[in-house]
Protein backbone atom coordinates (compact mmCIF):
# COMPACT_ATOMS: atom_id res chain seq x y z
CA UNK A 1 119.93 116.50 134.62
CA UNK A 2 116.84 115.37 136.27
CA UNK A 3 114.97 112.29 134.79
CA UNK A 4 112.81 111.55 137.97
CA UNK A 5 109.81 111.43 135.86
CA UNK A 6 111.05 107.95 134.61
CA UNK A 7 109.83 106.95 138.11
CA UNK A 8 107.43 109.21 138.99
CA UNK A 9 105.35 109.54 135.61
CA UNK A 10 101.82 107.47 135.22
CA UNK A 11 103.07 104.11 132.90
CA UNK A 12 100.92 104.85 129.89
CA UNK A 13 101.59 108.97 129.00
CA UNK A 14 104.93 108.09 130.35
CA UNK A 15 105.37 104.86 127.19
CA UNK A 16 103.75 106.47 125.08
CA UNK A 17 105.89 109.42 125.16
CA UNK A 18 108.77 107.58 125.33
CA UNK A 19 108.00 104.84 122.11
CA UNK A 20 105.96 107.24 119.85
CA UNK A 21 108.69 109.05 118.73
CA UNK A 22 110.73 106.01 118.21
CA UNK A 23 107.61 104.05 116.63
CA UNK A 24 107.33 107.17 114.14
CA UNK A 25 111.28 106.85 113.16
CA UNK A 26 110.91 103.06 112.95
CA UNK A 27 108.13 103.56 110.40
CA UNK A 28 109.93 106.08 108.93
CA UNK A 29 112.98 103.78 108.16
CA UNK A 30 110.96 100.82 107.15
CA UNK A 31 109.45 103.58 104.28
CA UNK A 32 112.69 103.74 103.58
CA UNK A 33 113.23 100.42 103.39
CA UNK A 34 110.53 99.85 100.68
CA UNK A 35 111.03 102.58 98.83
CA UNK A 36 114.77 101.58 98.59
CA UNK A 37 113.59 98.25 97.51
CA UNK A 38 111.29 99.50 95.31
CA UNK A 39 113.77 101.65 92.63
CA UNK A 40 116.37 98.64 93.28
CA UNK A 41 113.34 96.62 91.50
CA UNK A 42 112.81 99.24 88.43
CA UNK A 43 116.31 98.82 87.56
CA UNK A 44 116.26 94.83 87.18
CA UNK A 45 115.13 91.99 88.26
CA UNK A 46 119.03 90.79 89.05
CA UNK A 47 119.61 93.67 90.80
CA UNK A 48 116.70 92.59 93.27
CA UNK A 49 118.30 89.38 93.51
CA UNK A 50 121.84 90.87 94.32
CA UNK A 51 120.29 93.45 97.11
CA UNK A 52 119.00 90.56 98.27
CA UNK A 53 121.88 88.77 98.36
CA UNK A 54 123.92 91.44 100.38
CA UNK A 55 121.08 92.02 102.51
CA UNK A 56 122.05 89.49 105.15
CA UNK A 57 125.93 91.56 105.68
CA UNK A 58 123.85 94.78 105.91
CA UNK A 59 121.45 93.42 108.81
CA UNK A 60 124.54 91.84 110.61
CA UNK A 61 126.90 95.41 110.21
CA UNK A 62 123.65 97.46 111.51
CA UNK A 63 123.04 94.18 114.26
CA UNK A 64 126.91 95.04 115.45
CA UNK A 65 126.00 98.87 115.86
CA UNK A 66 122.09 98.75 117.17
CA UNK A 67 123.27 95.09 119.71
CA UNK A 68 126.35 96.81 121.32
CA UNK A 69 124.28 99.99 121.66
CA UNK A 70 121.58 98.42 123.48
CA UNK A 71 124.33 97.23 126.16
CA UNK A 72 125.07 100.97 125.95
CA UNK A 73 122.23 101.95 126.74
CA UNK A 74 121.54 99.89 129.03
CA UNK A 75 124.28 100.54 131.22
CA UNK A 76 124.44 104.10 130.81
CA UNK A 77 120.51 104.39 131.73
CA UNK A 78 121.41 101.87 135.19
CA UNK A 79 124.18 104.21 136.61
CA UNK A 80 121.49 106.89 135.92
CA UNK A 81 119.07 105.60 137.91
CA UNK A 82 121.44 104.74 140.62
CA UNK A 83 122.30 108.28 140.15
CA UNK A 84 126.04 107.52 139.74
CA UNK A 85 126.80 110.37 136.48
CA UNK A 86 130.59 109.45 136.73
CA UNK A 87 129.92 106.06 135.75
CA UNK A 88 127.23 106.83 133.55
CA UNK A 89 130.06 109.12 131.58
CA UNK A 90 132.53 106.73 132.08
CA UNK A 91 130.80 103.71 130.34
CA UNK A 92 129.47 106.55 127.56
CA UNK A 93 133.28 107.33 126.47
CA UNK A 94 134.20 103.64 126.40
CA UNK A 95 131.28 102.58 124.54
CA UNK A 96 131.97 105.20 121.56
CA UNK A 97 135.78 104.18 121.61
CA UNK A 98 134.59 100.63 120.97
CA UNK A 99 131.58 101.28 118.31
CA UNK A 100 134.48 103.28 116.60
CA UNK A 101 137.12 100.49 116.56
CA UNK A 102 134.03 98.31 115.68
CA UNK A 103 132.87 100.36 112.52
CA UNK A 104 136.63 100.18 111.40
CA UNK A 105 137.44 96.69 111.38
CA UNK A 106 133.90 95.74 109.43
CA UNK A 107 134.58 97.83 107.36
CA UNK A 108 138.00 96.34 105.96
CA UNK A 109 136.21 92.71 106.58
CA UNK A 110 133.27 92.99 104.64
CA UNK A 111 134.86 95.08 101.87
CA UNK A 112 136.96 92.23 101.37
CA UNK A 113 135.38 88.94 101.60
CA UNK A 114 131.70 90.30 99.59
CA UNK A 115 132.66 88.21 96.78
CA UNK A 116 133.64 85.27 98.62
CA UNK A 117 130.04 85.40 100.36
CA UNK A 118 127.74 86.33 97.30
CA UNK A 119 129.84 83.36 95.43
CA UNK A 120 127.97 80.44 97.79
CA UNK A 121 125.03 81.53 96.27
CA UNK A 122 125.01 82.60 92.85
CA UNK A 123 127.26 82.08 90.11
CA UNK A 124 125.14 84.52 87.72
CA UNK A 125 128.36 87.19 86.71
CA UNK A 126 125.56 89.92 86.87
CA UNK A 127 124.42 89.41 90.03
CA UNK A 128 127.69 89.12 91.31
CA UNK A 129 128.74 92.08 89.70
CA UNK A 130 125.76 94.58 91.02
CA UNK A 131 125.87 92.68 94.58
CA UNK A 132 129.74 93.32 94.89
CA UNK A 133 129.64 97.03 93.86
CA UNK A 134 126.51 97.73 95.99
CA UNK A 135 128.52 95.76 99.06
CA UNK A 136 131.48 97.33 98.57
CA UNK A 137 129.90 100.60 98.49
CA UNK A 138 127.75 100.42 101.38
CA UNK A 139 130.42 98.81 103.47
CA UNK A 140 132.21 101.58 103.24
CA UNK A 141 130.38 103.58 105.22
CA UNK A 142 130.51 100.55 108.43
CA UNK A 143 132.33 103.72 110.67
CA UNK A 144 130.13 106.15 110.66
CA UNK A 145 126.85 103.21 110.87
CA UNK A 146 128.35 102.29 114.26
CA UNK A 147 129.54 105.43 115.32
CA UNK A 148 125.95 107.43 114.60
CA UNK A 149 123.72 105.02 115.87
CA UNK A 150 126.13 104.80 118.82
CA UNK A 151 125.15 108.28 119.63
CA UNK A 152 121.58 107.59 119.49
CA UNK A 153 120.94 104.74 121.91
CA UNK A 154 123.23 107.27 124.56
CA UNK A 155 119.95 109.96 123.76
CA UNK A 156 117.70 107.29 124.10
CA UNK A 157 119.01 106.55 127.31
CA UNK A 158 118.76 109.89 128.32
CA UNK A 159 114.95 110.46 127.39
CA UNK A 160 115.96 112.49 124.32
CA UNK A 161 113.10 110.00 122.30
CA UNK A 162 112.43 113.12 119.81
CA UNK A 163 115.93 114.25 118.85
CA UNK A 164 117.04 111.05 117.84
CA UNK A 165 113.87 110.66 115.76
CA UNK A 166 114.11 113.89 114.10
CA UNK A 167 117.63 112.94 113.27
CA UNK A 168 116.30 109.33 111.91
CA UNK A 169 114.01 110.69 109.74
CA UNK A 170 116.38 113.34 108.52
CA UNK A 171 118.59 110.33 107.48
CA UNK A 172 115.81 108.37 105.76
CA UNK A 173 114.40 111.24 103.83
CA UNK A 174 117.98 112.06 102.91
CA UNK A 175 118.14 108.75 101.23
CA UNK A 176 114.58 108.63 99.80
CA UNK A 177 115.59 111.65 98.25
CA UNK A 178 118.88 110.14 96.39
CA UNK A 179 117.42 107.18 95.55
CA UNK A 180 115.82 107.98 92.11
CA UNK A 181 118.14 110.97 91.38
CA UNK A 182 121.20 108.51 91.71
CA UNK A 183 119.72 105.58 90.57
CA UNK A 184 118.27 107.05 87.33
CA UNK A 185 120.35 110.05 86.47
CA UNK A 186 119.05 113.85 87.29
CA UNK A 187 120.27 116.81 85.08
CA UNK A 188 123.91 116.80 85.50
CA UNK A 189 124.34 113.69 87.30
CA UNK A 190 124.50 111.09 85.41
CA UNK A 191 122.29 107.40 86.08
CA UNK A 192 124.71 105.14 88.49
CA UNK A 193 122.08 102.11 88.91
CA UNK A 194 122.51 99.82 91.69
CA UNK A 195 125.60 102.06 92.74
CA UNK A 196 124.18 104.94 93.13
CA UNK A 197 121.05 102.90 95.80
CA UNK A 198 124.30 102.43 97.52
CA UNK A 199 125.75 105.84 97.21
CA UNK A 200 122.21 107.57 98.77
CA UNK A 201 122.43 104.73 101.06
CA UNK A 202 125.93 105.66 102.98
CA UNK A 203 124.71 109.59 102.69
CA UNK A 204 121.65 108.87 104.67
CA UNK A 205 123.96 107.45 107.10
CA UNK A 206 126.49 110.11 106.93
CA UNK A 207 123.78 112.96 107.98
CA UNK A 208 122.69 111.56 111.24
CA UNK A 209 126.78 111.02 111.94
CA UNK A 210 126.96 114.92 111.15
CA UNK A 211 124.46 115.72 113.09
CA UNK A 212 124.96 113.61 116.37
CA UNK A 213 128.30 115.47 116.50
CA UNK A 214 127.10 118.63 116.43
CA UNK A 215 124.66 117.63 118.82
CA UNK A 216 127.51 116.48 121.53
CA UNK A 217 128.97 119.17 121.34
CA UNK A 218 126.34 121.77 122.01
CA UNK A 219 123.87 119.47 123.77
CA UNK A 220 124.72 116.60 125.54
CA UNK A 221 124.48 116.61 129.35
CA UNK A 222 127.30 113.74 129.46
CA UNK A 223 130.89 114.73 128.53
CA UNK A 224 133.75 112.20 127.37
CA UNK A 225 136.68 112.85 129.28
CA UNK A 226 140.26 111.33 128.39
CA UNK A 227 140.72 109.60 131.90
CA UNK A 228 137.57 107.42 130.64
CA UNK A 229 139.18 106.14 127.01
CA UNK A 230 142.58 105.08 128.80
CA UNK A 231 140.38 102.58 130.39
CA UNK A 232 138.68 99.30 130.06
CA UNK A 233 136.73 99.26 133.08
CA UNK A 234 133.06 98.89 131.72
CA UNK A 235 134.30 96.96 128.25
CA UNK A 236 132.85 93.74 130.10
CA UNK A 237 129.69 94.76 131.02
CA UNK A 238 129.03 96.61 128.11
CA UNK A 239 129.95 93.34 125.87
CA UNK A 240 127.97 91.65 128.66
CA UNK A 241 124.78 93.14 127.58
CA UNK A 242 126.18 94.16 123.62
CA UNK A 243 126.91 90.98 122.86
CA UNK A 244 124.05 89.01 123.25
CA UNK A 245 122.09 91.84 121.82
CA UNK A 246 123.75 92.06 118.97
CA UNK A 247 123.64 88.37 118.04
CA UNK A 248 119.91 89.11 118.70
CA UNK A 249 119.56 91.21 115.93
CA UNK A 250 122.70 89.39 113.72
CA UNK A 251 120.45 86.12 113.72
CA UNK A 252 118.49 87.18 110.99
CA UNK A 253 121.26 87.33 108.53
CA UNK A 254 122.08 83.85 109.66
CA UNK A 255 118.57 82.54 109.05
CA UNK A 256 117.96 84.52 105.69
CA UNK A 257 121.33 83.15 104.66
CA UNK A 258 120.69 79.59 105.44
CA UNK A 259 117.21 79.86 104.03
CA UNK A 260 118.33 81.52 100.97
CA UNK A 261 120.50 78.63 100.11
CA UNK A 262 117.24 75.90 101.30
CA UNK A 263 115.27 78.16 98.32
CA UNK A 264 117.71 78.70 95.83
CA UNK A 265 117.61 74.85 95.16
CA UNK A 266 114.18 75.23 94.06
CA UNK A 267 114.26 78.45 92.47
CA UNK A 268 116.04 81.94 92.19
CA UNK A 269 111.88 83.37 92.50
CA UNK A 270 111.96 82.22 95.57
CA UNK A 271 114.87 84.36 96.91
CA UNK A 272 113.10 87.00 95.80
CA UNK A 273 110.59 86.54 97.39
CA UNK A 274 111.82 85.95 101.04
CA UNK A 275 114.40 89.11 100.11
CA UNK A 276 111.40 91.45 99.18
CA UNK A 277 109.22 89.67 102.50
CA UNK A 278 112.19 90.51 105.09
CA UNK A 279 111.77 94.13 103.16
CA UNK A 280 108.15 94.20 104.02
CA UNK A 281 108.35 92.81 107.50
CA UNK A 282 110.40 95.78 108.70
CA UNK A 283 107.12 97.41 107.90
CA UNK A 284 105.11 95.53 110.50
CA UNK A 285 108.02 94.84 113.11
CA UNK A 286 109.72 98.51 112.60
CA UNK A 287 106.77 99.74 114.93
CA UNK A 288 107.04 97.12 117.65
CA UNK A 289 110.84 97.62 117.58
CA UNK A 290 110.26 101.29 118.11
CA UNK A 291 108.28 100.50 121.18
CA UNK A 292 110.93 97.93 122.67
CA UNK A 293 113.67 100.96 121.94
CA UNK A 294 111.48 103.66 123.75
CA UNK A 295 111.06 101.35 126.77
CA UNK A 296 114.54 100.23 127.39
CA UNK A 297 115.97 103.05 129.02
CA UNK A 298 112.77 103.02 131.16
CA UNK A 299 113.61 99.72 132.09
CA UNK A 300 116.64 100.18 132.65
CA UNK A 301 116.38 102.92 134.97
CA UNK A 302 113.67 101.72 136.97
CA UNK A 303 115.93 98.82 137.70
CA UNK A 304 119.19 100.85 138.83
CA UNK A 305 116.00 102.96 141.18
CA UNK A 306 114.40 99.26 142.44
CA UNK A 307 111.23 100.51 140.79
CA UNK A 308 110.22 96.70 140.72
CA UNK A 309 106.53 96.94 140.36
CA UNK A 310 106.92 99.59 137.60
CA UNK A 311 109.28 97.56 135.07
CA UNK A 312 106.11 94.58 135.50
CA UNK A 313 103.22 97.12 134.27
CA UNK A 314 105.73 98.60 131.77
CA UNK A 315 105.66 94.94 130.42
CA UNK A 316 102.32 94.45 130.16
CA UNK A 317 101.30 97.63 128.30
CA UNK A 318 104.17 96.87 125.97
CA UNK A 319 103.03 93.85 124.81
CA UNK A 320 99.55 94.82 124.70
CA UNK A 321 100.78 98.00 122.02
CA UNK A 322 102.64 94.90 120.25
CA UNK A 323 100.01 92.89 119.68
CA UNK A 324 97.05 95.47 117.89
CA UNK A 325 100.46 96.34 115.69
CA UNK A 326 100.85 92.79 115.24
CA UNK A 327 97.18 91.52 114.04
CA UNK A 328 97.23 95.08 111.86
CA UNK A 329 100.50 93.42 110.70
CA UNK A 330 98.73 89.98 109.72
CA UNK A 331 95.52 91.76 108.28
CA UNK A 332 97.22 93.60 106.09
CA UNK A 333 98.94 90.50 104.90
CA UNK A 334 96.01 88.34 104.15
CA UNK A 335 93.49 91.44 102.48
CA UNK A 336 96.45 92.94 100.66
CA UNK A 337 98.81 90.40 99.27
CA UNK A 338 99.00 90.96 95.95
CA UNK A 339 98.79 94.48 96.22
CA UNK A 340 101.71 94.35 98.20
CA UNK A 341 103.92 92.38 96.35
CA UNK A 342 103.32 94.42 93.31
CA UNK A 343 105.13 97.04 94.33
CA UNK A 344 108.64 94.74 93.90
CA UNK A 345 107.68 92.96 90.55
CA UNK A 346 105.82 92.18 87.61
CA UNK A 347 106.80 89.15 87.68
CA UNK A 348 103.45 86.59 87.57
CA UNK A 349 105.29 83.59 88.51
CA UNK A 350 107.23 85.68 91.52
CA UNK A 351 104.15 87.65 92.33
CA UNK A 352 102.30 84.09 93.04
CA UNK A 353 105.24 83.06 95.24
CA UNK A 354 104.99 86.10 97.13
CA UNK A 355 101.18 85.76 97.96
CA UNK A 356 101.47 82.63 98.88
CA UNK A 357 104.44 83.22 101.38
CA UNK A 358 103.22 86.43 102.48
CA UNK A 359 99.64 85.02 104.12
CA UNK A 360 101.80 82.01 105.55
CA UNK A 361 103.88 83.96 107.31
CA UNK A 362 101.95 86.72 108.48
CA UNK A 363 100.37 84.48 110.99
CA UNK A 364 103.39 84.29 112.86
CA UNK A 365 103.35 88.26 113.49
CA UNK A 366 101.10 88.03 116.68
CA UNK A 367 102.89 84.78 118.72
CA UNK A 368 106.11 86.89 117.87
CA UNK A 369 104.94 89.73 120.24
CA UNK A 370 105.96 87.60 123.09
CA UNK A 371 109.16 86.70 122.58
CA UNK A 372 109.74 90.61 121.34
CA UNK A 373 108.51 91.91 124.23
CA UNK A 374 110.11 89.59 126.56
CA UNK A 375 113.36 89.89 124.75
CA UNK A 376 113.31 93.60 124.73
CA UNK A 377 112.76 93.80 128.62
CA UNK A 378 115.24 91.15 129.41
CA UNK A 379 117.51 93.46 127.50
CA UNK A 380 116.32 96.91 129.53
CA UNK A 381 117.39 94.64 132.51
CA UNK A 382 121.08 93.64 131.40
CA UNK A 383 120.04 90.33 130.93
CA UNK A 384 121.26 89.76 128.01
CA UNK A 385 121.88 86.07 128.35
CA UNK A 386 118.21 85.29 128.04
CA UNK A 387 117.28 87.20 125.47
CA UNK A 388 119.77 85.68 123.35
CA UNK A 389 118.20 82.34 124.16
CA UNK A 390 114.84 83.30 122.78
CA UNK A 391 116.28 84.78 119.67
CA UNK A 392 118.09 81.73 119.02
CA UNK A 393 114.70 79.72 119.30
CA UNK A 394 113.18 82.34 116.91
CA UNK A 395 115.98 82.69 114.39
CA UNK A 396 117.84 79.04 114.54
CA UNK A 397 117.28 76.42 116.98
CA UNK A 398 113.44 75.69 116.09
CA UNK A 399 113.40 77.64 112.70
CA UNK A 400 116.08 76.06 110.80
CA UNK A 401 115.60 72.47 111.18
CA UNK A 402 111.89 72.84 111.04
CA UNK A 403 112.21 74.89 107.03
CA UNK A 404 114.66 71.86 106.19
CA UNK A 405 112.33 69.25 107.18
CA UNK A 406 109.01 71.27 105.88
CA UNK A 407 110.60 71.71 102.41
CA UNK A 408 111.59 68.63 101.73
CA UNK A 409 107.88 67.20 102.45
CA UNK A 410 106.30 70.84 100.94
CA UNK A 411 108.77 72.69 98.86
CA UNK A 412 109.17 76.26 99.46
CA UNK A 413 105.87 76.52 100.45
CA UNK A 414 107.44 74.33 104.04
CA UNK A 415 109.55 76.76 104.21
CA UNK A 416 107.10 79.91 105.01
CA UNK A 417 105.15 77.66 107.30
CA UNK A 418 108.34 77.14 109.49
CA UNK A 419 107.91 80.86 110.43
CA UNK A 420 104.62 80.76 112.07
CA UNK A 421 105.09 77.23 113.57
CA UNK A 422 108.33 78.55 114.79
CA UNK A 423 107.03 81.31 117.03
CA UNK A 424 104.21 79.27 118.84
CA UNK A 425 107.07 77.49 120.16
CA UNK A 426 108.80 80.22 120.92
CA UNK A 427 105.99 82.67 122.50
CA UNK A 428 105.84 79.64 125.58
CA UNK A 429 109.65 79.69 125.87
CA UNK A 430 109.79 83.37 125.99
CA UNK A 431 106.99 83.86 128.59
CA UNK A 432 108.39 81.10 130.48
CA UNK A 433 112.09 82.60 130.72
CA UNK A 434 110.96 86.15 131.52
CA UNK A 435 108.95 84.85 134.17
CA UNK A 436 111.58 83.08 135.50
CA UNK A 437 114.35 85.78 135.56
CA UNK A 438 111.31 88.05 137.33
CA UNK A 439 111.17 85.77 139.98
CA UNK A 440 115.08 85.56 140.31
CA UNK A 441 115.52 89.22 140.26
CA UNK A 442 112.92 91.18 142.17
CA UNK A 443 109.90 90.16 144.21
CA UNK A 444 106.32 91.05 142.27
């Protein structure tokens, strides 16, 4: 197993190679996304509202699986690059144990307590109805969520950037696919509504499961030996690095939650809205994402080989690719709006809401490059600590207090203008961190 072009290969053919792939299955996934959203929205208006509703327990079940595999990845990719396999193995058979025992308890957890959530914000009996069936449905399938996407940040550390999208995109067609046959009735099988969104959901889920198996078994270079799972040698760095990550990506749910009950004082429309937005933003951020994931593991290994100068210009073409996704992102926003929106409702009042939040917040997409980039480098390095810090800046410290304050002077309108004023602030703090922890941990 010889990955010595991690270290070897020019920076840009050797990114590009690496994130394309992964950029590709992000957009792929944010298609899904929409077009997920989209027959949710032909069915009702409610239903919209309850998808939107559960939303925030999907992110923070996916946040669990993608967070704790970054600190997978991360670690297995280090022991690589020190060339230590046994290790790499080691901390490979321990992190799948974990994702397993992970995917098991949320599922029992969220199954349970979906009614109890939805209840703090809605007492409409049909939303609570469609946004308890569609939870309970999709929470369901928490094991094999943790489990499958498990397997594919231990690929990713390995370089294997186009089996793990093929695999993604097999899932997200998968569910494209279902949607409107399970949704709306096909032939013999009859129309199961929001149900059966869930139900295509969980088998786009399932497939890439499936398929990572088969792949260990006739594929991958590292084995999981017994000796490994009897121990708990690398649980703490793994939760070192997995736990900060995953509270990076769980913030969101906090934030949407918290802003959902801000809006939902005003107006139900208005939930809507920011449920359809965080829909759409996948869209613009999916790509950027991709590039962080493709980049980790180079990171990562560059560090465990001392390949100090490397990791620097790694950073600075990264955040240059973010950035022309970014203003893309924001142009899109501002030509398109209504266009855009349209897609989720017919609603005039609702379609007016969205316009108006949509060209508010699309001017935070380029200060957010930063802070992703940062983040997503601080992460490649096991510093998981940091990154944290910036996603709490992004996501709660600055955010929060800043949409209470805005709506009360602006209505919901304050509330979209938190987001951009949000990430100027946070942009200096990120820059100023990862400059910091550069400094601390290798000489440039």
């Amino acid at each position: 197993m010889n990955q010595d072009y991690m270290k070897t290969k020019p920076i840009l053919p050797l990114v590009l190679s690496m994130s394309l792939p992964m950029v590709l299955s992000m957009l792929v996934n944010s298609l899904y996304n929409i077009v997920d959203s989209f027959f949710v929205a032909r069915i009702s208006e409610n239903a919209m509202n309850a998808l939107s509703l559960v939303f925030p327990i999907q992110n923070l079940i996916t946040a669990i699986a993608v967070g704790f595999g970054v600190g997978m990845n991360a670690v297995i990719a280090f022991y690589l690059g020190t060339e230590d396999h046994k290790k790499a193995e080691d901390s490979m058979a321990q992190g799948l144990l974990l994702s397993a025992i992970h995917g098991l308890i949320l599922m029992v957890v969220c199954v349970v307590f979906i009614p109890n959530f939805l209840k703090f914000f809605t007492n409409d009996p049909v939303v609570l109805k469609d946004g308890i069936l569609y939870g309970r449905i999709a929470f369901s399938f928490s094991f094999v969520i943790q489990v499958g996407i498990a397997f594919e940040k231990i690929y990713q550390s390995l370089g294997r950037m186009a089996l793990t999208m093929k695999i993604m995109i097999i899932g997200c067609v998968t569910n494209i696919i279902l949607d409107p046959i399970l949704i709306f009735g096909l032939g013999p099988i009859p129309a199961m509504g929001i149900a059966g969104a869930a139900i295509a959901t969980g088998i786009g889920q399932t497939v890439p499961f499936i398929l990572y198996l088969y792949y260990y078994k006739v594929d991958l270079p590292l084995r999981i030996h017994k000796e490994a799972l009897e121990s708990t040698q690398y649980y703490k760095k793994l939760y070192g690095i997995g736990i900060p990550a995953t509270l990076n990506i769980a913030l969101p749910s906090v934030l949407i939650s918290v802003l959902n009950a801000i809006l939902i004082s005003y107006s139900a429309i208005h939930v809507v809205v920011l449920g359809i937005y965080y829909k759409l933003q996948t869209f613009v951020f999916m790509p950027s994402n991709g590039i962080i994931q493709g980049i980790r593991p180079l990171v990562g290994y560059n560090y465990g080989a001392k390949e100090y100068d490397r990791i620097n210009k790694i950073y600075k073409l990264t955040l240059g690719l973010s950035l022309i996704i970014m203003i893309a992102g924001t142009l899109l926003c501002f030509v398109f709006p209504k266009e855009i929106m349209g897609l989720f409702t017919k609603n005039k009042e609702t379609l007016d809401a969205g316009v108006t939040a949509l060209r508010i917040i699309s001017i935070s997409f380029v200060f957010s490059s930063l802070s992703l980039t940062s983040g997503g480098v601080l992460e490649g390095l096991g510093m998981g600590i940091p990154s944290l810090i910036i996603s709490l800046c992004r996501y709660v410290v600055i955010i929060l207090p800043c949409a209470y304050i805005l709506s009360s002077l602006l209505g919901p309108t304050g509330v979209w203008h938190a987001f951009w004023i949000t990430e100027v602030f946070t942009a200096v703090i990120s820059l100023l961190i990862y400059k910091k922890k550069k400094k601390d941990s290798f000489n440039l």
